[in-house]
N, C-alpha and C. Protein backbone atom coordinates (compact mmCIF):
# COMPACT_ATOMS: atom_id res chain seq x y z
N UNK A 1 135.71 -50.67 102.45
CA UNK A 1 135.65 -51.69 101.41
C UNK A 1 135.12 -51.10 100.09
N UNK A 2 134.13 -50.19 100.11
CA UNK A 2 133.47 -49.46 98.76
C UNK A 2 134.50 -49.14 98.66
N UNK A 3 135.58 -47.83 98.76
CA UNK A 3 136.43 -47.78 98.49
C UNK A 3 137.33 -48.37 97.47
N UNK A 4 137.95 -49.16 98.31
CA UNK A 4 138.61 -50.20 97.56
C UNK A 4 138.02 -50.69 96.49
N UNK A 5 136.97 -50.95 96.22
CA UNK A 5 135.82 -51.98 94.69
C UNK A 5 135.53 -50.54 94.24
N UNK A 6 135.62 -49.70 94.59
CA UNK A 6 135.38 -48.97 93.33
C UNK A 6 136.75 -48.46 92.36
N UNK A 7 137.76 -48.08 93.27
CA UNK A 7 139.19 -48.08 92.98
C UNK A 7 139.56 -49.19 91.77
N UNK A 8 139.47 -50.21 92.30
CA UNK A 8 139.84 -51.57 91.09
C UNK A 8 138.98 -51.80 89.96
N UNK A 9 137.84 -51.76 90.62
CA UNK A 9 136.43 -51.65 88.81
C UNK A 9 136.93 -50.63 88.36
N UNK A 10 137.16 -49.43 88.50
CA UNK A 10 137.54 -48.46 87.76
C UNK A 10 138.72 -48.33 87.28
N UNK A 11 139.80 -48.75 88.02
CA UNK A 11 141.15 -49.22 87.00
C UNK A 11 141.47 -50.26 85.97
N UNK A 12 140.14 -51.43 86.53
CA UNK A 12 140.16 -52.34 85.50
C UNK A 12 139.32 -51.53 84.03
N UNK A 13 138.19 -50.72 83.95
CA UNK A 13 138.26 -50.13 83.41
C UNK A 13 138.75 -49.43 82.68
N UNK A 14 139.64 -48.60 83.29
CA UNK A 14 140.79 -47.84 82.86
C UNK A 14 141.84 -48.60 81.94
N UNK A 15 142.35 -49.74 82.22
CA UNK A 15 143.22 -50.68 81.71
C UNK A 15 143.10 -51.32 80.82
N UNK A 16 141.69 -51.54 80.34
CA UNK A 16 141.36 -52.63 79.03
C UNK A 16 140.17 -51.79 78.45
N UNK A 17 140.25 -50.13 78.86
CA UNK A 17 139.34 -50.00 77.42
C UNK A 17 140.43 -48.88 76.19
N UNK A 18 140.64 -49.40 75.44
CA UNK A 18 141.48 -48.43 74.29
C UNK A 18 140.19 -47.64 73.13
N UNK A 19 140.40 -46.61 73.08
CA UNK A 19 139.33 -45.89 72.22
C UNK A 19 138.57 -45.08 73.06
N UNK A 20 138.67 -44.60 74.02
CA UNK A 20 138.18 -43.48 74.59
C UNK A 20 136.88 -43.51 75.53
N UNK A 21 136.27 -42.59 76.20
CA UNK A 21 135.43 -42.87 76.94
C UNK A 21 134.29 -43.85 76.58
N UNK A 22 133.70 -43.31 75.28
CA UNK A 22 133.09 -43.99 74.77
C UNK A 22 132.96 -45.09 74.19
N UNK A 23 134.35 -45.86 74.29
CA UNK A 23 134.11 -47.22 74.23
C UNK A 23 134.57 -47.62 75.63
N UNK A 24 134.06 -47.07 76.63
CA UNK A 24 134.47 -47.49 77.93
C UNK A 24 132.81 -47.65 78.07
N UNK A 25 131.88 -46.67 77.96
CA UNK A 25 130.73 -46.84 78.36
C UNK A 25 130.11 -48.85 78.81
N UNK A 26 130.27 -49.37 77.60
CA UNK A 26 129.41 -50.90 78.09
C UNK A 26 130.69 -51.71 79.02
N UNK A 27 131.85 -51.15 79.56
CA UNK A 27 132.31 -51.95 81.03
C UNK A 27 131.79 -51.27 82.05
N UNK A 28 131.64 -49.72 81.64
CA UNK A 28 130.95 -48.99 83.02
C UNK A 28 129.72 -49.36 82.93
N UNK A 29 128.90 -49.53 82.18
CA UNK A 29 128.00 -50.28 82.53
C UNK A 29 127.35 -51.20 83.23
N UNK A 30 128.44 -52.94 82.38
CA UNK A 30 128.44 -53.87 83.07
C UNK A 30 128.87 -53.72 84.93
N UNK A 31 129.86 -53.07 84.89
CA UNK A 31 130.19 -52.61 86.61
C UNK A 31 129.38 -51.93 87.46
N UNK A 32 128.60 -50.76 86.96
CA UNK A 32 127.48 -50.41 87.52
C UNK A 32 126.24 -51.15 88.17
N UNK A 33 125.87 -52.10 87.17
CA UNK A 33 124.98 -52.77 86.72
C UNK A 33 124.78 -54.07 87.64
N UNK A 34 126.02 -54.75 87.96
CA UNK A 34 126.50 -55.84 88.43
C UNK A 34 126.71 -55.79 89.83
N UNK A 35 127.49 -54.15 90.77
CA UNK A 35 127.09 -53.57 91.93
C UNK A 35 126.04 -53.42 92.22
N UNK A 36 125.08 -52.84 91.54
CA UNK A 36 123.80 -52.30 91.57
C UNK A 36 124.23 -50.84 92.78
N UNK A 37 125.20 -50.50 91.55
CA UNK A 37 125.37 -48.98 91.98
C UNK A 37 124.15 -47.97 91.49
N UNK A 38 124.12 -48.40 89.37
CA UNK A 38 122.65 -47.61 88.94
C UNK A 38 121.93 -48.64 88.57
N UNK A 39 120.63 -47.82 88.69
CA UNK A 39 119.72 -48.95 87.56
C UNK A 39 120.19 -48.56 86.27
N UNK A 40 119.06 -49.40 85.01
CA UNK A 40 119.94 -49.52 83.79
C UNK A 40 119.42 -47.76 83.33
N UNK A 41 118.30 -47.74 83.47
CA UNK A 41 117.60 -46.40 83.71
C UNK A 41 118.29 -45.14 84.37
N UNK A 42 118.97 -45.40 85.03
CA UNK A 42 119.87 -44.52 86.02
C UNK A 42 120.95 -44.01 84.83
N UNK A 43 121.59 -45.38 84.73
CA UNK A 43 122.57 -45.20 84.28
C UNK A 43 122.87 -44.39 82.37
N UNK A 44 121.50 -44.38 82.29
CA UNK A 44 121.52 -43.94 80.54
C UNK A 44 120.89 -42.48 80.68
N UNK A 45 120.68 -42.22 81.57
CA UNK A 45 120.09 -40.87 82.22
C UNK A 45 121.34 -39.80 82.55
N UNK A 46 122.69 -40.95 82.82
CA UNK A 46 123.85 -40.38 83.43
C UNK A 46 124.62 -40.22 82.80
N UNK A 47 124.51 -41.11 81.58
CA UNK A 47 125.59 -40.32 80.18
C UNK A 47 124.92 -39.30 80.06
N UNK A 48 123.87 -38.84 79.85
CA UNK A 48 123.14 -37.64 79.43
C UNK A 48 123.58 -36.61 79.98
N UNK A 49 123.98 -36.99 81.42
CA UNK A 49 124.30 -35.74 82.33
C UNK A 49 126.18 -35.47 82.16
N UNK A 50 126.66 -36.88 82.06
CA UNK A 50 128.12 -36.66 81.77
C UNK A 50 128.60 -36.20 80.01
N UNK A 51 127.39 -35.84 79.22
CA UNK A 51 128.20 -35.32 78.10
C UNK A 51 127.89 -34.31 78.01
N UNK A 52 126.66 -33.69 78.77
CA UNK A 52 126.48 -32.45 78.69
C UNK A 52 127.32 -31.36 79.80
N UNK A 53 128.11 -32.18 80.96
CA UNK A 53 129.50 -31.84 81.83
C UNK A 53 130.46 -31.37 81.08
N UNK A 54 131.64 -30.54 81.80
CA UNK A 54 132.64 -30.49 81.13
C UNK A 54 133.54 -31.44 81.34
N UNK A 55 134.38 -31.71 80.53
CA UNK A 55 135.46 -32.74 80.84
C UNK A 55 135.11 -34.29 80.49
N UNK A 56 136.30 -35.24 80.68
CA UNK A 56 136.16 -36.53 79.73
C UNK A 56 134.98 -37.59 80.38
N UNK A 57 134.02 -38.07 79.39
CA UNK A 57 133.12 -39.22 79.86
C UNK A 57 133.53 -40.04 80.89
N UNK A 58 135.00 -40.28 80.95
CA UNK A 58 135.39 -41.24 81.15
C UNK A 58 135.85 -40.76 82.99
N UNK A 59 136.30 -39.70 83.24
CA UNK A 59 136.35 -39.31 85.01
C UNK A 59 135.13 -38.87 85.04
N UNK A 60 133.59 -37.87 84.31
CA UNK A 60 132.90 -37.67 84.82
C UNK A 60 132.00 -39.19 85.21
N UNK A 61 132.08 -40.15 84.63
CA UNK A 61 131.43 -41.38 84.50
C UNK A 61 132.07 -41.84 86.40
N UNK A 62 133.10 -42.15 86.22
CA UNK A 62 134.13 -42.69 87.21
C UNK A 62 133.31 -41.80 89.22
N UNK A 63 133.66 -40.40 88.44
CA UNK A 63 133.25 -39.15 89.49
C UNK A 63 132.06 -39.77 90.32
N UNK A 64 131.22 -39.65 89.21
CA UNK A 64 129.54 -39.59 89.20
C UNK A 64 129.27 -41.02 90.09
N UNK A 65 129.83 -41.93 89.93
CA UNK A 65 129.50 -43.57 90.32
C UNK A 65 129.78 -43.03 91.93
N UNK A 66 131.56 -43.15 91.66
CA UNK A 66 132.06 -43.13 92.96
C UNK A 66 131.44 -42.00 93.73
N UNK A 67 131.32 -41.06 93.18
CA UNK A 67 130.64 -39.85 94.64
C UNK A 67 129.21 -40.66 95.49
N UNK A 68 128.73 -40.86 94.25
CA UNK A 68 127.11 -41.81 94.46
C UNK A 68 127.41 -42.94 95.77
N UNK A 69 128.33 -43.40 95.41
CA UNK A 69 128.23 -44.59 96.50
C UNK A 69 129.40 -44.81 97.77
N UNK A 70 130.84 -43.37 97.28
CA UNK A 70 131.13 -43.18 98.61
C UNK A 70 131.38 -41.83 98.86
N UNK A 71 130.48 -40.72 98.17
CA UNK A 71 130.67 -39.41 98.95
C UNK A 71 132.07 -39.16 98.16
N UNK A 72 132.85 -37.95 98.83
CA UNK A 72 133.53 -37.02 98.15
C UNK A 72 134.88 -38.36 97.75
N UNK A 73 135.44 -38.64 99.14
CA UNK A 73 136.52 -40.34 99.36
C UNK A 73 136.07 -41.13 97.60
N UNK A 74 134.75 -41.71 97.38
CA UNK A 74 134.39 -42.54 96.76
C UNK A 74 134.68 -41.97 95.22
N UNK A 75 133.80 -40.48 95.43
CA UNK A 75 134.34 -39.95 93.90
C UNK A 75 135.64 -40.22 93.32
N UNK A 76 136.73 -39.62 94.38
CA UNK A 76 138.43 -39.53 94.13
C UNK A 76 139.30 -41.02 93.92
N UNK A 77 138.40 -42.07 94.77
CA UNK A 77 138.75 -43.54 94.26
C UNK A 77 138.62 -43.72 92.91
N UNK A 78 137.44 -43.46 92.95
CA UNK A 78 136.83 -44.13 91.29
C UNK A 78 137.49 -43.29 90.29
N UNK A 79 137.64 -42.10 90.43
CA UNK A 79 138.30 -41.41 89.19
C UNK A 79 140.03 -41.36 89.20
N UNK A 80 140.49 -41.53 90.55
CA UNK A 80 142.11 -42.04 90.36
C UNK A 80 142.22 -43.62 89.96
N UNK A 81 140.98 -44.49 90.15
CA UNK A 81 141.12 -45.77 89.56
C UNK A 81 140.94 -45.52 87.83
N UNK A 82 140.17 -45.06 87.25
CA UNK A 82 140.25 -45.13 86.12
C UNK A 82 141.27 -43.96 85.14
N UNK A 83 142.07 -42.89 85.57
CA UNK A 83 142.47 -42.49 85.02
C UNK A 83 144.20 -43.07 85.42
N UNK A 84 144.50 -43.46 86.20
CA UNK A 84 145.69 -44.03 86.58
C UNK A 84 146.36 -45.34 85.90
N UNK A 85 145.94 -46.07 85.03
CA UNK A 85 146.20 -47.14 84.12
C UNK A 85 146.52 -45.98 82.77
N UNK A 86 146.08 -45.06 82.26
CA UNK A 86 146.12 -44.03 80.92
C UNK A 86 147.33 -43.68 81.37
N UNK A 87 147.44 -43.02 82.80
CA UNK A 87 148.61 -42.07 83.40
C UNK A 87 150.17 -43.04 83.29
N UNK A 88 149.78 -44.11 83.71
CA UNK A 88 150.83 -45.22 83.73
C UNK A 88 151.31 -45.66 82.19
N UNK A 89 150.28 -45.83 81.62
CA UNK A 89 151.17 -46.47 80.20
C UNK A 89 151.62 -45.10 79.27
N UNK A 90 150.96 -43.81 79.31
CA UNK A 90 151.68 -43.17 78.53
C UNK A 90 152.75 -42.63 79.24
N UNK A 91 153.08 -42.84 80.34
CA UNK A 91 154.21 -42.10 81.29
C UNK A 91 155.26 -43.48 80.56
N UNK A 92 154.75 -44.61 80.70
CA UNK A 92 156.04 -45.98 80.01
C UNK A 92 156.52 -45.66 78.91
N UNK A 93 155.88 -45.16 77.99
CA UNK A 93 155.46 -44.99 76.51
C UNK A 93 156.39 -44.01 76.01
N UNK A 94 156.03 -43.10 76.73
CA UNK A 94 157.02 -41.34 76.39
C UNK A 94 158.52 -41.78 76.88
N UNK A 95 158.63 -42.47 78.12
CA UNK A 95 160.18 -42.75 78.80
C UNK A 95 160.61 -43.79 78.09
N UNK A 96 160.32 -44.70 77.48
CA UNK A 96 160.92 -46.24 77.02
C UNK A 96 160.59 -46.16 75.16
N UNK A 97 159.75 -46.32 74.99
CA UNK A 97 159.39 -46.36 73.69
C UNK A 97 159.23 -44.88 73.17
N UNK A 98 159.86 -44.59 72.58
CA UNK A 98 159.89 -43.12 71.60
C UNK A 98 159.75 -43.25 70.60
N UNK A 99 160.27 -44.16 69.65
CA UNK A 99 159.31 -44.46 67.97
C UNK A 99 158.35 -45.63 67.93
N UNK A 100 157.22 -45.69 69.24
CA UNK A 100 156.66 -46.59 69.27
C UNK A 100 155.80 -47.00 67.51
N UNK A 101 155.65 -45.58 67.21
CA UNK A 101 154.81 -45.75 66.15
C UNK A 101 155.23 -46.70 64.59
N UNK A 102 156.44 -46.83 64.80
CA UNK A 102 157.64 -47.22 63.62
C UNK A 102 157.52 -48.84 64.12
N UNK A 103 157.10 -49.42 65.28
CA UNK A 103 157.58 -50.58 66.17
C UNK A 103 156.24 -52.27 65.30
N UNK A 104 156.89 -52.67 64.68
CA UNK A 104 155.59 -53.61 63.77
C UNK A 104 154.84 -54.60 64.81
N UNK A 105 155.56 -54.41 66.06
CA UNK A 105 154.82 -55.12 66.82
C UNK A 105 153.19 -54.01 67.71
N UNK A 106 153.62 -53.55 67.67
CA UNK A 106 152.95 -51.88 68.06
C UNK A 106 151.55 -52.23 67.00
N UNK A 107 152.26 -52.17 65.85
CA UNK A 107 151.50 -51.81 64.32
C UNK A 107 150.01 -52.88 64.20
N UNK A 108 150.97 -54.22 64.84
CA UNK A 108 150.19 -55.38 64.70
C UNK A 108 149.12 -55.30 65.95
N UNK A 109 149.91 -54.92 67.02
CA UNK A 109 148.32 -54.60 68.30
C UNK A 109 147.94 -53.71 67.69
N UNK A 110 147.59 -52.50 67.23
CA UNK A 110 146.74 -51.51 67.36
C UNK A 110 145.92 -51.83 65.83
N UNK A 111 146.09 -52.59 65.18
CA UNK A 111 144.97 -53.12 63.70
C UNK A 111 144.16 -54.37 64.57
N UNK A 112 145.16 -55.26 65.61
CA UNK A 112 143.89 -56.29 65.85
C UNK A 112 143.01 -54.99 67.52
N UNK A 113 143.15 -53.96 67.57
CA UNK A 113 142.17 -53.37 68.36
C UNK A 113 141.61 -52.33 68.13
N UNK A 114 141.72 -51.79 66.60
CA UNK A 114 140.37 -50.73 66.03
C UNK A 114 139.59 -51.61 66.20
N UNK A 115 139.31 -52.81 65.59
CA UNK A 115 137.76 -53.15 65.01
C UNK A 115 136.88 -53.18 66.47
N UNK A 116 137.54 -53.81 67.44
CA UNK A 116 137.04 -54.20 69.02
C UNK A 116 136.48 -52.30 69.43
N UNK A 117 137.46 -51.63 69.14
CA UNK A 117 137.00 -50.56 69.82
C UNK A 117 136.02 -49.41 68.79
N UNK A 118 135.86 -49.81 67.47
CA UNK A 118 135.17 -49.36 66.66
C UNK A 118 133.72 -50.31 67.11
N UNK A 119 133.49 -51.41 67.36
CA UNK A 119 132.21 -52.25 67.46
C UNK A 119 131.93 -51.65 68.69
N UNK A 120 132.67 -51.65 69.82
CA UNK A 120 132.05 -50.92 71.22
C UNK A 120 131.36 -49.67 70.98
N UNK A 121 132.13 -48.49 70.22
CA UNK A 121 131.85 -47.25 70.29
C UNK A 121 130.33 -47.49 69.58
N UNK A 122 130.51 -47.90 68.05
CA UNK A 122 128.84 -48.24 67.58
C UNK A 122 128.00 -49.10 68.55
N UNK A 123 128.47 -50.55 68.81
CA UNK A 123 127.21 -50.58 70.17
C UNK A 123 126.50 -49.23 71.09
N UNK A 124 127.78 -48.98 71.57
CA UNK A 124 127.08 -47.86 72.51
C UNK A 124 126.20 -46.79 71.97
N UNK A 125 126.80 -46.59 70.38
CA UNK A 125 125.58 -45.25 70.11
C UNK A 125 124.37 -45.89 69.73
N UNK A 126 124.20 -47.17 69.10
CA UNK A 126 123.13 -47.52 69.28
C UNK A 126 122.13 -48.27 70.07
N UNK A 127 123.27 -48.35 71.06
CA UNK A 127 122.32 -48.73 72.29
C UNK A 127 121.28 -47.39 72.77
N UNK A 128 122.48 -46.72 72.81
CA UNK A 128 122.08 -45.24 73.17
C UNK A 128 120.41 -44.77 72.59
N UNK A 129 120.46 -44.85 71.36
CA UNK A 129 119.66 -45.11 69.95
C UNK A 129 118.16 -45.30 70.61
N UNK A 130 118.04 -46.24 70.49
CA UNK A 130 117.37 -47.18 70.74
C UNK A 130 116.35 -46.85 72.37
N UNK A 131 117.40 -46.91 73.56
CA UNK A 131 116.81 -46.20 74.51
C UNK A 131 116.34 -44.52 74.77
N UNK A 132 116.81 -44.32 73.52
CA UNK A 132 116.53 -42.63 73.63
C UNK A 132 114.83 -42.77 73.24
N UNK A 133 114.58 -43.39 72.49
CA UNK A 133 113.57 -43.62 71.87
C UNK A 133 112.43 -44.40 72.51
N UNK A 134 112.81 -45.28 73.42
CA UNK A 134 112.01 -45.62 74.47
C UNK A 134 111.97 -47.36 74.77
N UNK A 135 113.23 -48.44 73.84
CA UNK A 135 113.25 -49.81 74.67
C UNK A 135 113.56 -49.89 76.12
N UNK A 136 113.39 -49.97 76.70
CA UNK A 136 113.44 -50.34 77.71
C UNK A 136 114.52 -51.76 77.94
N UNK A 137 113.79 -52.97 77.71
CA UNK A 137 114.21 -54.33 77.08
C UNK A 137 113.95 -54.99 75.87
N UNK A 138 114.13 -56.32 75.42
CA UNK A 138 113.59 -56.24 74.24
C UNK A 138 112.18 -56.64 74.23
N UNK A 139 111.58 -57.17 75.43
CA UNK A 139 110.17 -57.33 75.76
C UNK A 139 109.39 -55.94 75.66
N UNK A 140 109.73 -54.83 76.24
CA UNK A 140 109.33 -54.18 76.86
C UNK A 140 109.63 -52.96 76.35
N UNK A 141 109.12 -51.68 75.57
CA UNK A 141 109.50 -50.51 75.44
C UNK A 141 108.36 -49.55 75.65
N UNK A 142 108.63 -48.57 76.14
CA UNK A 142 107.95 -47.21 76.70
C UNK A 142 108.49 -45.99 76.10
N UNK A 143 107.55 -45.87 75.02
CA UNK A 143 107.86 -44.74 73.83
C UNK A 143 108.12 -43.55 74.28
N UNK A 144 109.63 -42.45 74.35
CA UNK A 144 109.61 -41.70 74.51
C UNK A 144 109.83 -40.36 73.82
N UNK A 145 108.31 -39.93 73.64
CA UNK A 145 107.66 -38.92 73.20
C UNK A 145 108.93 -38.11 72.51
N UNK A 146 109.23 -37.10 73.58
CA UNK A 146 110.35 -35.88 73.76
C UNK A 146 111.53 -36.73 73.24
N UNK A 147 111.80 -37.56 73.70
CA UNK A 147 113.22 -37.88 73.03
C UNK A 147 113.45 -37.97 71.52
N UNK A 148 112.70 -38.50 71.10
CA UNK A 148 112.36 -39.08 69.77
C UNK A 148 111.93 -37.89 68.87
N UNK A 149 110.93 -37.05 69.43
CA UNK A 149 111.33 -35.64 68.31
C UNK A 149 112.00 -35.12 68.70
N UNK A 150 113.17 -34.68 70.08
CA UNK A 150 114.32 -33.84 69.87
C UNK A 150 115.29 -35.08 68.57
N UNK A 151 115.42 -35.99 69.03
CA UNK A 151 116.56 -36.49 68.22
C UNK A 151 116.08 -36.46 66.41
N UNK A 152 114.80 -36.58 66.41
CA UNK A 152 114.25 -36.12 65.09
C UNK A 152 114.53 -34.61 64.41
N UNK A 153 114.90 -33.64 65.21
CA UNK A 153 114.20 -32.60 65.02
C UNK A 153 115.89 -32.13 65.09
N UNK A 154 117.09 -32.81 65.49
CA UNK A 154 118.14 -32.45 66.29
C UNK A 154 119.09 -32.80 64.98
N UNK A 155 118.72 -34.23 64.68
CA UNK A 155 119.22 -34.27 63.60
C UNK A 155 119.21 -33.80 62.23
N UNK A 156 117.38 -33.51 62.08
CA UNK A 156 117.70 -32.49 60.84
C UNK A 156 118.27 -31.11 60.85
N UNK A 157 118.30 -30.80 61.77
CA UNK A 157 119.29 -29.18 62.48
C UNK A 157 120.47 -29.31 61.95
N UNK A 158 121.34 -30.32 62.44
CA UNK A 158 122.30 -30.75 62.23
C UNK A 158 122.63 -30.89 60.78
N UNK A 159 121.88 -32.07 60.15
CA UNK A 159 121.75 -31.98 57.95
C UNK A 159 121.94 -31.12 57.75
N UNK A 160 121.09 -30.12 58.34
CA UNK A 160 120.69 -28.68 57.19
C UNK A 160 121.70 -27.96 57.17
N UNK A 161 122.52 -27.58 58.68
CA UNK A 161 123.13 -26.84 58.70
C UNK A 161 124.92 -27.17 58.00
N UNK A 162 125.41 -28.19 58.24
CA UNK A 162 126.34 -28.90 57.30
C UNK A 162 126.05 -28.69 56.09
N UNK A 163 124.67 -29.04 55.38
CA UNK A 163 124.80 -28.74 53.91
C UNK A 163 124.73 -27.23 53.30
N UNK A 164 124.53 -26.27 54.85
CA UNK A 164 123.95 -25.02 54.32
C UNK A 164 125.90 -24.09 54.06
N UNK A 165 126.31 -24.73 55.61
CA UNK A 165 127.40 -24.23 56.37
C UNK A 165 128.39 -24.61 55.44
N UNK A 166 128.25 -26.10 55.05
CA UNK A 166 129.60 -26.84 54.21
C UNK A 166 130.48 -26.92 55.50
N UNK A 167 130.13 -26.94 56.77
CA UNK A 167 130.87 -27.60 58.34
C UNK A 167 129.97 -28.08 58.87
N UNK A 168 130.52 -28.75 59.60
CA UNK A 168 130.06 -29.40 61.10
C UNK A 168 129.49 -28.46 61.79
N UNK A 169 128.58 -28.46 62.73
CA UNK A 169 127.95 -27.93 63.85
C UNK A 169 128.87 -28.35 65.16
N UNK A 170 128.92 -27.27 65.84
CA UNK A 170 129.80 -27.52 67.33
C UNK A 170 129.21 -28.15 67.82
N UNK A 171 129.79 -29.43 68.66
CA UNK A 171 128.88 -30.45 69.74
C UNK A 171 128.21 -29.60 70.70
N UNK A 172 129.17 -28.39 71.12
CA UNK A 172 128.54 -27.56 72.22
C UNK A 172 127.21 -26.97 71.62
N UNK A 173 127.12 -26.30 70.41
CA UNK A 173 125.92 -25.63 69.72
C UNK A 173 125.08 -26.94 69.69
N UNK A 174 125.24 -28.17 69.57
CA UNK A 174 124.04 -29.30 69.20
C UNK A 174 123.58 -29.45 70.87
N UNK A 175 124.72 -29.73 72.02
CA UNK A 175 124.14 -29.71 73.22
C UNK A 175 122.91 -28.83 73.23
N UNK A 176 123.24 -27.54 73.61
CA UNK A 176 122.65 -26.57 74.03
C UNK A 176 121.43 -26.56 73.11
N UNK A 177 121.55 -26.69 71.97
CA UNK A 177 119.94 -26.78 71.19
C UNK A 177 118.95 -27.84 71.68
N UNK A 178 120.30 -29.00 71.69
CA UNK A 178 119.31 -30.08 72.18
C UNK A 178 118.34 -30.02 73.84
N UNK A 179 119.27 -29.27 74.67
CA UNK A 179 118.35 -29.56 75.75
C UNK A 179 117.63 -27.95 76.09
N UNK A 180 117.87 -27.68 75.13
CA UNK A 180 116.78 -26.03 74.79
C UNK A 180 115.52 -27.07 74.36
N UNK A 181 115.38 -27.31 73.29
CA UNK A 181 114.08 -28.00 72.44
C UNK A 181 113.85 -29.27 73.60
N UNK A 182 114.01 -29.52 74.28
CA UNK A 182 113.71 -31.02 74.88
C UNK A 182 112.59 -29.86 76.22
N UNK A 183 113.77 -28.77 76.42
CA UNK A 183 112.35 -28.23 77.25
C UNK A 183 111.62 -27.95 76.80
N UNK A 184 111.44 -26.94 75.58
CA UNK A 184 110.20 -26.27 74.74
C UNK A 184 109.43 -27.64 74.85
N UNK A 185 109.99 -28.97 74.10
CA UNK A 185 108.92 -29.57 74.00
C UNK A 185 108.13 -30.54 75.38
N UNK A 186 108.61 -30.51 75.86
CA UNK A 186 108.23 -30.34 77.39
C UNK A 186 107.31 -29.91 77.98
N UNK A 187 106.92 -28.78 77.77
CA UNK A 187 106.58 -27.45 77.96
C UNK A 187 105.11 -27.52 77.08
N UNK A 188 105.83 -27.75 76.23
CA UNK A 188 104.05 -28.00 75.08
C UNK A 188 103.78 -29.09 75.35
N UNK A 189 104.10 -29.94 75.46
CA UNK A 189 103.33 -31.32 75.66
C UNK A 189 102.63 -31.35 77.16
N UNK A 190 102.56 -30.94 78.14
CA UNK A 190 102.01 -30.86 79.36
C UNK A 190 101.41 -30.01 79.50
């Protein structure tokens, strides 16, 4: 039966989020959350671990659930449930529609679903935000120390080097700094 419920949460997933892993995050959430597969704690601990993974948020998210709650079977449910709705409509897409992009009906869904998937993606980073830093709920927050000067300390890395560079910093170079300095400060603080 896990099986099966993780297969369908994760295709329903798969099926109604447009904009990428990261605006998938608050249904994997809600689904997590609602199983009581993670705690909420668990679960913001586990993006941490799925962006610093290789490969898309969106199967390591899927992986990570399903292995958790059915072993190797559970992983391969959950991540053929959520990548199999993507697999299906662009397999329709490429065979049937070839100037989808020219199509005004096309034109008209994809303007009424930036804004939906632009508001998810910002929810999530500032949900993200927010718990990095230590809410908990909105009753309740537990200040966290380390988080709050890496992301202090992560982001001016980041400023300086854009205004020094005139580029972007590699996500991979911001990873790796970031959980370099999260130990140093770790390390000094204890």
């Amino acid at each position: 039966m896990i099986f099966w419920t993780l297969f369908i949460e994760f295709f329903k997933i798969g099926l109604f989020t447009i904009g990428g892993g990261y605006a998938m995050i608050p249904l994997v959430k809600e689904a997590v959350l609602n199983y009581n597969w993670l705690t909420e704690s668990e679960f913001y601990d586990f993006i941490g671990i799925c962006e610093s993974t290789p490969g898309p948020i969106a199967v390591n998210m899927a992986t990570f659930v399903g292995a958790g709650q059915g072993g190797i079977l559970g992983g391969i449910c959950a991540t053929l449930g959520v990548i199999l709705p993507a697999f299906l409509i662009i397999l329709i897409i490429a065979s049937v529609l070839k100037n989808l992009t020219e199509n005004k009906y096309f034109k008209g869904f994809i303007s009424g679903v930036k804004p939906v998937v632009v508001a998810l993606i910002t929810s999530t980073g500032l949900l993200l935000l927010v718990k990095c830093i230590g809410f908990v709920s909105i009753k309740e927050f537990d200040f966290n120390v380390v988080s709050t000067i890496c992301f202090a300390v992560i982001t001016a890395i980041y400023f300086a080097y854009k205004r020094i560079a005139k580029k972007k910093m590699s996500a991979i170079m911001l990873i790796v700094i970031s959980a370099l300095l999260g130990l140093l400060i770790s390390i000094i603080l204890r």
